[in-house]
Protein backbone atom coordinates (compact mmCIF):
# COMPACT_ATOMS: atom_id res chain seq x y z
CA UNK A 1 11.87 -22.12 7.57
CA UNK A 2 9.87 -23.42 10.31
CA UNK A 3 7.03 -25.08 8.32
CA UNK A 4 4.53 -25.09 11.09
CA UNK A 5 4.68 -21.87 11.85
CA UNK A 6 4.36 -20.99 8.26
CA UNK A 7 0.84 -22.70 8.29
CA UNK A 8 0.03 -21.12 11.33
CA UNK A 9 0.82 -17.97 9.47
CA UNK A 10 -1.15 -18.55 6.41
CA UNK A 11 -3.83 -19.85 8.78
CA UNK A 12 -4.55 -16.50 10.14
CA UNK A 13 -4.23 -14.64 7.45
CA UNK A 14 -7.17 -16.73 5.70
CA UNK A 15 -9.24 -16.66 9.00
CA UNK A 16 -9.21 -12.71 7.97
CA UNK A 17 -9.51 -12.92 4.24
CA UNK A 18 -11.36 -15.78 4.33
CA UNK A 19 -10.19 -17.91 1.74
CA UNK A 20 -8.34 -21.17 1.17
CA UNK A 21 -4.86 -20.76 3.14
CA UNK A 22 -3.34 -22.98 -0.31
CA UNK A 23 -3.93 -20.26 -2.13
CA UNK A 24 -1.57 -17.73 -0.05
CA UNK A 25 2.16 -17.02 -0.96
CA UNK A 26 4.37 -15.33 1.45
CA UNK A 27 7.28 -12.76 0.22
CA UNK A 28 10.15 -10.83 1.53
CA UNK A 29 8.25 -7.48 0.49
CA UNK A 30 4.62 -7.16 -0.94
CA UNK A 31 5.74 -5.90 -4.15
CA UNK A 32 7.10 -9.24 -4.79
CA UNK A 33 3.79 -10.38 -4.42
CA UNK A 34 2.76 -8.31 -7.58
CA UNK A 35 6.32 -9.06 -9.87
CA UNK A 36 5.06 -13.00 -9.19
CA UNK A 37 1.55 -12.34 -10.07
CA UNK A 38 3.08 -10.89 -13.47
CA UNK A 39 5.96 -13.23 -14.41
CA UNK A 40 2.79 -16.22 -13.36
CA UNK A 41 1.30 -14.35 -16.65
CA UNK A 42 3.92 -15.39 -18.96
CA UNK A 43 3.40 -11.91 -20.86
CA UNK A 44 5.27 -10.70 -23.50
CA UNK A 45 8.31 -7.21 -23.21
CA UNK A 46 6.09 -4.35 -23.62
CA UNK A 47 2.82 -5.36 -22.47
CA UNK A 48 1.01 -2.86 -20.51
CA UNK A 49 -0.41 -2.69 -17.16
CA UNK A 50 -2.51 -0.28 -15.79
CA UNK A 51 -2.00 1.11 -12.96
CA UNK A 52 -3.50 4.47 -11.03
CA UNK A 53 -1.28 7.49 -11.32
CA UNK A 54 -1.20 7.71 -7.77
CA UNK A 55 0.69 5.00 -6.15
CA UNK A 56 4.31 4.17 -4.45
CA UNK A 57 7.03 3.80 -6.70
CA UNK A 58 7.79 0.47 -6.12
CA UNK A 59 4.83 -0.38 -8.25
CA UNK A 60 5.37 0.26 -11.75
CA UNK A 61 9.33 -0.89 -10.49
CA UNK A 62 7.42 -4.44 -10.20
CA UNK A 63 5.98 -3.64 -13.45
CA UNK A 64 9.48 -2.54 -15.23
CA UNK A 65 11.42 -5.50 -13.54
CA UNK A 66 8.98 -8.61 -14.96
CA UNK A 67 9.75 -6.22 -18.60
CA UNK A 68 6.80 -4.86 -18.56
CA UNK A 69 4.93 -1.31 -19.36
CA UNK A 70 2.90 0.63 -17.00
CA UNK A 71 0.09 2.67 -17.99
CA UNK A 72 -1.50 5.15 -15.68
CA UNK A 73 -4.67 6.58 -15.55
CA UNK A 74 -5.95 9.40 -13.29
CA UNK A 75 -7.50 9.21 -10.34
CA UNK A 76 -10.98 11.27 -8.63
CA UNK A 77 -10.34 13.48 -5.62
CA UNK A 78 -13.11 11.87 -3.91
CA UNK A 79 -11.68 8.15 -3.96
CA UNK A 80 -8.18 8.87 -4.43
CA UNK A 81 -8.47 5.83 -6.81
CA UNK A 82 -8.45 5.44 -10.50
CA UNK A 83 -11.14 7.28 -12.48
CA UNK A 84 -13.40 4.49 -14.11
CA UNK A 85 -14.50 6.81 -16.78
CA UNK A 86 -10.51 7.08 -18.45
CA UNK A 87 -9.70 3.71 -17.92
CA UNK A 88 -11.46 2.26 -21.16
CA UNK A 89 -9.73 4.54 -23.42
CA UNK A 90 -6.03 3.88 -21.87
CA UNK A 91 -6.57 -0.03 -22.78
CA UNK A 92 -5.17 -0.78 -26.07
CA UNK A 93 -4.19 -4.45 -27.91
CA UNK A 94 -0.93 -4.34 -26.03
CA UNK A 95 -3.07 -3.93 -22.37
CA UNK A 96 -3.53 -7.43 -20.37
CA UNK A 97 -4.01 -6.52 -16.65
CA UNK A 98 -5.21 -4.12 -14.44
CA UNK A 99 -4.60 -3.24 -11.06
CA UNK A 100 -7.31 -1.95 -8.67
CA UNK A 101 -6.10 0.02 -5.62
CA UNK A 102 -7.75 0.62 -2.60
CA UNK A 103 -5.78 3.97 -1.36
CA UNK A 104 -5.49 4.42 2.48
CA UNK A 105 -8.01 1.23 2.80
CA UNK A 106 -10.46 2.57 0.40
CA UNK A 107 -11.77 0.57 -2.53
CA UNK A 108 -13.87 1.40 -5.01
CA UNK A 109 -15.72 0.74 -8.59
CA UNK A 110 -13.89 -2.90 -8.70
CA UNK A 111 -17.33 -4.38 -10.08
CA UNK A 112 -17.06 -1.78 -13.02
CA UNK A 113 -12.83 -2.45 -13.48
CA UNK A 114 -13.84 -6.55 -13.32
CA UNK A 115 -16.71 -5.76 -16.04
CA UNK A 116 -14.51 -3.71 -18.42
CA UNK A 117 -11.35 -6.49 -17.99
CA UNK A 118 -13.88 -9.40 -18.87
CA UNK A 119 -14.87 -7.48 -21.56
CA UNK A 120 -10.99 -6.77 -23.35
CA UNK A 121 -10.09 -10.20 -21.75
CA UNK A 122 -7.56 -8.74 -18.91
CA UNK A 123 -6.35 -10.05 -16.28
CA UNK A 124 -6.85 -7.58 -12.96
CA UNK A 125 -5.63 -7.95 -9.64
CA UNK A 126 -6.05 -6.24 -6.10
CA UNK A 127 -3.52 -3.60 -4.37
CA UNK A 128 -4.63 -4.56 -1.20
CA UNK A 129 -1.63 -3.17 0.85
CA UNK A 130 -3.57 -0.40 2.47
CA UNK A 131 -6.40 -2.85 2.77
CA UNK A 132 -6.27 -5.67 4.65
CA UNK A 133 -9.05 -6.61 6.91
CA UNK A 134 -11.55 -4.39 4.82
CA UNK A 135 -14.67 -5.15 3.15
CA UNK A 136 -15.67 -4.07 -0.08
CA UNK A 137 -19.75 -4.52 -0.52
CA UNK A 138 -19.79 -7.06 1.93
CA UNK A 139 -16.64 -9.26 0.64
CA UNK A 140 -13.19 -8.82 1.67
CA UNK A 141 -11.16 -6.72 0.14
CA UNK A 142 -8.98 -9.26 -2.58
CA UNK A 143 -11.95 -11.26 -3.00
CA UNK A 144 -12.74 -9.96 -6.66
CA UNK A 145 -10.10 -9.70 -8.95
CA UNK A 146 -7.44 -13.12 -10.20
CA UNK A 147 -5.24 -12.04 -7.72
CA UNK A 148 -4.48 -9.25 -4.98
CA UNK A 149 -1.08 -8.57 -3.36
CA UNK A 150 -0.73 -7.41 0.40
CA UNK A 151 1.89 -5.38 2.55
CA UNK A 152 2.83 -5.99 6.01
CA UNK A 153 5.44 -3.03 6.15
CA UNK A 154 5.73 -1.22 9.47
CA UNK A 155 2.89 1.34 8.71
CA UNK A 156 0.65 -1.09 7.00
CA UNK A 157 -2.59 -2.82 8.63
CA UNK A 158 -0.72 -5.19 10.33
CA UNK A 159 2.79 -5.39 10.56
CA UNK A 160 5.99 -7.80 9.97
CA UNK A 161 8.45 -4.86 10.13
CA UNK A 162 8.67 -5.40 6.09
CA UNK A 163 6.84 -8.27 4.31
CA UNK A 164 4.07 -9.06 2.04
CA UNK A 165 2.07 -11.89 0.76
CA UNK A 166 0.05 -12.51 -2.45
CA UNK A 167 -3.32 -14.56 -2.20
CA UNK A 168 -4.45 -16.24 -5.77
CA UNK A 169 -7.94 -16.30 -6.99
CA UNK A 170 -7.56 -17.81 -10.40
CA UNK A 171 -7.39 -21.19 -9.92
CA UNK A 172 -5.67 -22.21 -13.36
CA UNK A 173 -2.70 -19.51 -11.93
CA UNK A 174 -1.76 -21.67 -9.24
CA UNK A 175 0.79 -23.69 -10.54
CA UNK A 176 2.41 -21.22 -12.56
CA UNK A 177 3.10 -18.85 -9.03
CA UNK A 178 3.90 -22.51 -7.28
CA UNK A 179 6.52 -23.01 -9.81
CA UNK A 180 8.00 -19.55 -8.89
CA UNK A 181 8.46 -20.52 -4.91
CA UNK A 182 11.44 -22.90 -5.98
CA UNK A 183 13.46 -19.83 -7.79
CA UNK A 184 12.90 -17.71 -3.71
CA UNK A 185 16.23 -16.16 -2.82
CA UNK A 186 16.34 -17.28 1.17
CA UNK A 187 16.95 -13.99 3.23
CA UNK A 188 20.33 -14.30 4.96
CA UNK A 189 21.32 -14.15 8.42
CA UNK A 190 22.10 -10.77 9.04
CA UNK A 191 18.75 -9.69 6.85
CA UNK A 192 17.06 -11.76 9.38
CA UNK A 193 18.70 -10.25 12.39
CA UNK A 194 18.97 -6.80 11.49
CA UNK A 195 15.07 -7.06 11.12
CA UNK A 196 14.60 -8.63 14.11
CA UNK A 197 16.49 -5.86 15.76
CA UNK A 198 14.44 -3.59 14.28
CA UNK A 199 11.55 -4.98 15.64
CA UNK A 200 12.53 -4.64 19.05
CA UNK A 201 13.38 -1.46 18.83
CA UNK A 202 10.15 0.05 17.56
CA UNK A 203 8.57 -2.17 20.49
CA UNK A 204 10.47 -0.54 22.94
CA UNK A 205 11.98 3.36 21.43
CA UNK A 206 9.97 4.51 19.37
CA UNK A 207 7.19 6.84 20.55
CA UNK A 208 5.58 10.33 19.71
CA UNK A 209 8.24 11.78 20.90
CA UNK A 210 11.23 10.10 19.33
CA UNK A 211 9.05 8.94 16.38
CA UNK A 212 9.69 11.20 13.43
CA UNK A 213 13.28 12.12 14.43
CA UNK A 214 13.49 8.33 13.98
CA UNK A 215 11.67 7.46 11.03
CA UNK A 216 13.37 10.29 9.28
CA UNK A 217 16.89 9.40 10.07
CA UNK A 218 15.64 5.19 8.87
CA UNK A 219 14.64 6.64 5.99
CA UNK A 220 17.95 8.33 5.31
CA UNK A 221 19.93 4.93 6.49
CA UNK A 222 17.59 3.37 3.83
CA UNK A 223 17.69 5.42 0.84
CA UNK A 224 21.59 4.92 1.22
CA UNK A 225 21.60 0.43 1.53
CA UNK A 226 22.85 1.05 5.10
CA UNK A 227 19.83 -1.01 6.54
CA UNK A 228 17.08 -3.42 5.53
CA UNK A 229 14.25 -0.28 4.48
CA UNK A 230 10.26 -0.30 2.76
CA UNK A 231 12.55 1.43 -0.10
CA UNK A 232 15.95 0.51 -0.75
CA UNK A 233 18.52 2.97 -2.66
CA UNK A 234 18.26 1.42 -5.50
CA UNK A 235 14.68 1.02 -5.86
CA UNK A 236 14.48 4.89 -5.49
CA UNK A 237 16.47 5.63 -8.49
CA UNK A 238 16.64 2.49 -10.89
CA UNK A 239 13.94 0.93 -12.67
CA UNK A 240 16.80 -1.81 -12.71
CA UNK A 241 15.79 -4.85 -10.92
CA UNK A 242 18.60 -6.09 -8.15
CA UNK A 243 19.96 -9.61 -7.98
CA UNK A 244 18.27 -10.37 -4.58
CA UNK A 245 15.00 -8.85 -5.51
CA UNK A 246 12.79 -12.15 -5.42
CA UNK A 247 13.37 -12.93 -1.80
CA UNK A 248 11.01 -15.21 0.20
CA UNK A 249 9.84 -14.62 3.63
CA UNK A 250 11.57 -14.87 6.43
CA UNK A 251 10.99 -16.71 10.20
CA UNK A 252 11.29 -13.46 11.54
CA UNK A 253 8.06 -12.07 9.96
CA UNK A 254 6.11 -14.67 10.22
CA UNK A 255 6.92 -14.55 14.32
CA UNK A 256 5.91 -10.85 14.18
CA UNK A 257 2.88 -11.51 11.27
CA UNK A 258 1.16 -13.96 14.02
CA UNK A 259 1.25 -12.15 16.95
CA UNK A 260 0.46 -8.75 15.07
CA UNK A 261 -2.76 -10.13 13.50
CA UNK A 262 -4.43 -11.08 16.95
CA UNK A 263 -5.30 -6.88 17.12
CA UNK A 264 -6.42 -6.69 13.75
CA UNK A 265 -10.19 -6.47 14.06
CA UNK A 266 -9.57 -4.01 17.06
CA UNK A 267 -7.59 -1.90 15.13
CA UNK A 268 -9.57 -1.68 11.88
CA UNK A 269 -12.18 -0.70 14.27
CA UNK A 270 -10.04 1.78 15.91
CA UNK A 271 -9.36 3.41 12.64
CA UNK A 272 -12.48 4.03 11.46
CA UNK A 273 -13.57 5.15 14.97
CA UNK A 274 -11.49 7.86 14.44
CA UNK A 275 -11.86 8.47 10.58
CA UNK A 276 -15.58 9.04 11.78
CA UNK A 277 -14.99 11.72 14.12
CA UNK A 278 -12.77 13.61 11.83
CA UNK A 279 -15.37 13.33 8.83
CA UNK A 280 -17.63 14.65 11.68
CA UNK A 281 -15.48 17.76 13.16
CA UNK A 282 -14.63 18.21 8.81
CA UNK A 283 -17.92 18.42 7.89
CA UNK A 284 -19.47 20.65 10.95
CA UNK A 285 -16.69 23.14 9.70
CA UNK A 286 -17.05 22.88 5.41
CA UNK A 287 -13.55 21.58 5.28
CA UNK A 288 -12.54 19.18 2.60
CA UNK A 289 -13.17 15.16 4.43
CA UNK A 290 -13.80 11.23 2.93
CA UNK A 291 -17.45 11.33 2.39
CA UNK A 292 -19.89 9.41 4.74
CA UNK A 293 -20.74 6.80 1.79
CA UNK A 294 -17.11 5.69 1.48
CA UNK A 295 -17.34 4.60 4.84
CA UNK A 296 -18.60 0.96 4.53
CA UNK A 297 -15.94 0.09 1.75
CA UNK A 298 -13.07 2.04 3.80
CA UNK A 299 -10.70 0.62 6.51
CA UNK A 300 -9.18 4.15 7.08
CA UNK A 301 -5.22 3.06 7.30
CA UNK A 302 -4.86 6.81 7.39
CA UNK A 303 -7.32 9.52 6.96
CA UNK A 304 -6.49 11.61 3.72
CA UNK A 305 -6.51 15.81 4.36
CA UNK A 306 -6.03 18.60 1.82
CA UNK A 307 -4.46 21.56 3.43
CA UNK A 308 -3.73 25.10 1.71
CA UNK A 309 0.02 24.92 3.00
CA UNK A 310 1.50 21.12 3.39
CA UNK A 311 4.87 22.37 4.84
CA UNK A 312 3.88 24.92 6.97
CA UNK A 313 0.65 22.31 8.59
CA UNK A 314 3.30 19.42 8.75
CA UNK A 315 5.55 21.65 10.58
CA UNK A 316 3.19 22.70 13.66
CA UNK A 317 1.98 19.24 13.92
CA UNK A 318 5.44 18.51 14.48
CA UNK A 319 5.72 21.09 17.10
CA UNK A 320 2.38 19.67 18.67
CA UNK A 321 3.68 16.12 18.31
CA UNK A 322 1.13 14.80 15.93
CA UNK A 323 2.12 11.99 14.16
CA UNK A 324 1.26 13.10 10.20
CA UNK A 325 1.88 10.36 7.81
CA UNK A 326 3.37 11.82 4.39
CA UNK A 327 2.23 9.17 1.80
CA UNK A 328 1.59 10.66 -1.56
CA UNK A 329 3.65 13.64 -1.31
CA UNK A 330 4.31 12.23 -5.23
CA UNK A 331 1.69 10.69 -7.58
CA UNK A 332 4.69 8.25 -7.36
CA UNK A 333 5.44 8.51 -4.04
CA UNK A 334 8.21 9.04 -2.40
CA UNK A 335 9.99 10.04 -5.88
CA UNK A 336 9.92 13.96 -6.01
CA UNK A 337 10.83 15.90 -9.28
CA UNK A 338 11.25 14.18 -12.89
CA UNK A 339 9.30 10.97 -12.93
CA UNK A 340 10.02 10.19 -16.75
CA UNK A 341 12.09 7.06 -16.36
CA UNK A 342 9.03 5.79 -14.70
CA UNK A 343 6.78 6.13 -17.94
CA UNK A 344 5.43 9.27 -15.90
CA UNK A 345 4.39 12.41 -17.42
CA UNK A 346 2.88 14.65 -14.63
CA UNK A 347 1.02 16.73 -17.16
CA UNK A 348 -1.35 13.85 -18.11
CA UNK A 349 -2.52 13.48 -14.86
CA UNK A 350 -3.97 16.77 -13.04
CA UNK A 351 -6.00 15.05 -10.51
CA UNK A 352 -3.08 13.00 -9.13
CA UNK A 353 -0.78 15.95 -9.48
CA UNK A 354 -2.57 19.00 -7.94
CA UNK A 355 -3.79 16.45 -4.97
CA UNK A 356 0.17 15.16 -4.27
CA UNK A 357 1.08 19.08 -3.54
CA UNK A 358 -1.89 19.14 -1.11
CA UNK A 359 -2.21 16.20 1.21
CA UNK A 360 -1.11 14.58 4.42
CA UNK A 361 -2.54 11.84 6.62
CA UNK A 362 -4.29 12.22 9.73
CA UNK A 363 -3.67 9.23 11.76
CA UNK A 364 -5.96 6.66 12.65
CA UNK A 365 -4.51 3.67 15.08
CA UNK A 366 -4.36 6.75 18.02
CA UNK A 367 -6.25 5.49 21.20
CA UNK A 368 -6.75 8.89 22.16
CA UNK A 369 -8.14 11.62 19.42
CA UNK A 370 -8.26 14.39 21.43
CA UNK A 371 -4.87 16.02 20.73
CA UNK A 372 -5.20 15.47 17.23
CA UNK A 373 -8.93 16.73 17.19
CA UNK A 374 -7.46 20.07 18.85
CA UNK A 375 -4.62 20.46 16.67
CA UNK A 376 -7.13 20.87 13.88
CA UNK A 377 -9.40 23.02 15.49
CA UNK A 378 -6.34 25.28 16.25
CA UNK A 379 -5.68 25.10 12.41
CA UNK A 380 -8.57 25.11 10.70
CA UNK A 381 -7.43 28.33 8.71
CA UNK A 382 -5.00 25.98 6.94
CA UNK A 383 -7.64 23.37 5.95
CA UNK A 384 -8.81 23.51 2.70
């Protein structure tokens, strides 16, 4: 690995998080990021971790690979995060970290999280992977808790294709997650250059018109191990960790990371440019929208919508050529059906449930509204 560009790397990323560049480790995937932060811990099999029920699968996976339990609480259909006022009674002697999400760039209630893990002696760190580049009360978002993992996947903030970093706020972790970087599996050559292929050809194919055909067949190629994916085969159906799992990060990425991160402030403003115009055109017409008081804590990666009918809504925007995002489709998303090997009894969480049958994602990074804007107006029937 070219070490110079590494520091450039890091470099940047600090600039935007604002915090010592020492403290930043750089992974193959961001869930890596959180499976370090927990084998740094040193826990015991069976500990618990809690964790909202409304996440990606990939996770409590992290959780279940370092031999761990996840614990999930339920989550408020304002916030789309974890419900404060359950989390108390889900901590039990066996409980010794938290994780605090900030869903779609959103966080919220970390000061109250922080205050109830001080007080049971937890450890809590920050899913920042819809998040970074946001503020929370003034600080940026991964500023609060011991730790906070990022993404850099292809739909994240800012994007390496796949990739992730964690950034450590616990001083007396440090050596314990330095001690990990010797035991990095190196990605190999044709990880590297099957990535940088892909790379080039989302620069150069993919638009709105070839973009969902696209993504759906990459998904596909994905979910069978044909090609490097956000979520491998395996990761989809096994709580099973693989041999290559803890993989380091790759030239490749940290190309892409640098030059990606010189448009993150204009995006992030981009996005919640347009998050404020669809609160606006939501409100003026009672429909369901993120509250205006959300919006200083929010980055807006995508804009969370409830709609009366997700497959027949997803279907015209299609035909329209609006680009929907589909995250949360699960409260484990993208796992559909029985979620029991997962610790996950969909019962026990209503909130997360009932709001995974209901949403899509407007986007946000669109220069141009307009169409989008329209294609609500035109279905405004099928807005709840």
């Amino acid at each position: 690995m070219n070490k110079k560009k590494n520091q450039k790397y890091k470099s940047a990323i600090s600039s935007v998080l604002q915090c010592d560049e020492k403290k930043i480790f750089l992974y193959w995937k961001g869930r890596i990021a959180l499976y370090a932060f927990l084998k740094s811990l040193d826990l015991k099999d069976g500990d618990e971790v809690i964790i909202p029920a409304f996440t990606c699968v990939v996770v409590p996976n992290a959780i279940l690979y370092a031999n761990l339990r996840p614990i999930y609480v339920d989550i408020t259909s304002d916030t789309y995060n974890m419900d404060v006022h359950q989390l108390e009674k889900s901590i039990t002697n066996k409980t010794k970290v938290i994780i605090c999400q900030n869903t779609f760039g959103l966080s919220s209630n970390i000061e109250e999280i922080i205050a109830l893990a001080q007080k049971h002696s937890l450890y809590t760190i920050e899913d920042c992977t819809h998040g970074f580049g946001g503020f929370y009360d003034g600080k940026p978002n991964g500023s609060y808790c011991d730790a906070a993992f990022y993404s850099t996947q292809w739909n994240k903030p800012f994007s390496t294709g796949i990739g992730g970093f964690l950034v450590v706020n616990n001083k007396s972790l440090l050596d314990r997650i330095f001690a990990l970087e010797a035991i990095k599996i190196k990605p190999k050559l044709i990880e590297r250059s099957v990535l940088r292929f892909l790379l080039s050809f989302r620069k150069f194919v993919v638009n709105k018109y070839t973009q969902w055909t696209l993504v759906k067949f990459y998904r596909f190629l994905s979910k069978q191990n044909l090609i490097i994916g956000s979520n491998q085969g395996g990761e989809l159906c096994s709580t099973t960790m693989t041999m290559d799992y803890f993989k380091d990060i790759s030239n490749v990425q940290i190309t892409a990371g640098i030059k990606s991160l010189r448009n993150i402030y204009r995006l992030n403003e981009l996005r919640k440019k347009n998050a404020h115009d669809y609160t606006e055109f939501l409100v003026s017409n009672r429909k369901n929208h993120v509250d205006i008081s959300l919006f200083e804590n929010h980055i807006f990666l995508k804009y969370p919508l409830l709609v009366k009918n997700r497959k027949q809504f997803s279907e015209l925007a299609k035909n329209s050529r609006i680009t929907l995002g589909d995250w949360f489709l699960s409260p484990l998303h993208p796992i559909e059906g029985d979620l029991k090997k997962w610790n996950f009894e969909r019962e026990k969480f209503p909130i997360a449930n009932l709001l995974s049958t209901k949403i899509v994602n407007l986007p946000t990074d669109v220069k141009n509204n307009s169409e989008v804007m329209k294609f609500l107006e035109q279905n405004l029937e099928l807005i709840e």
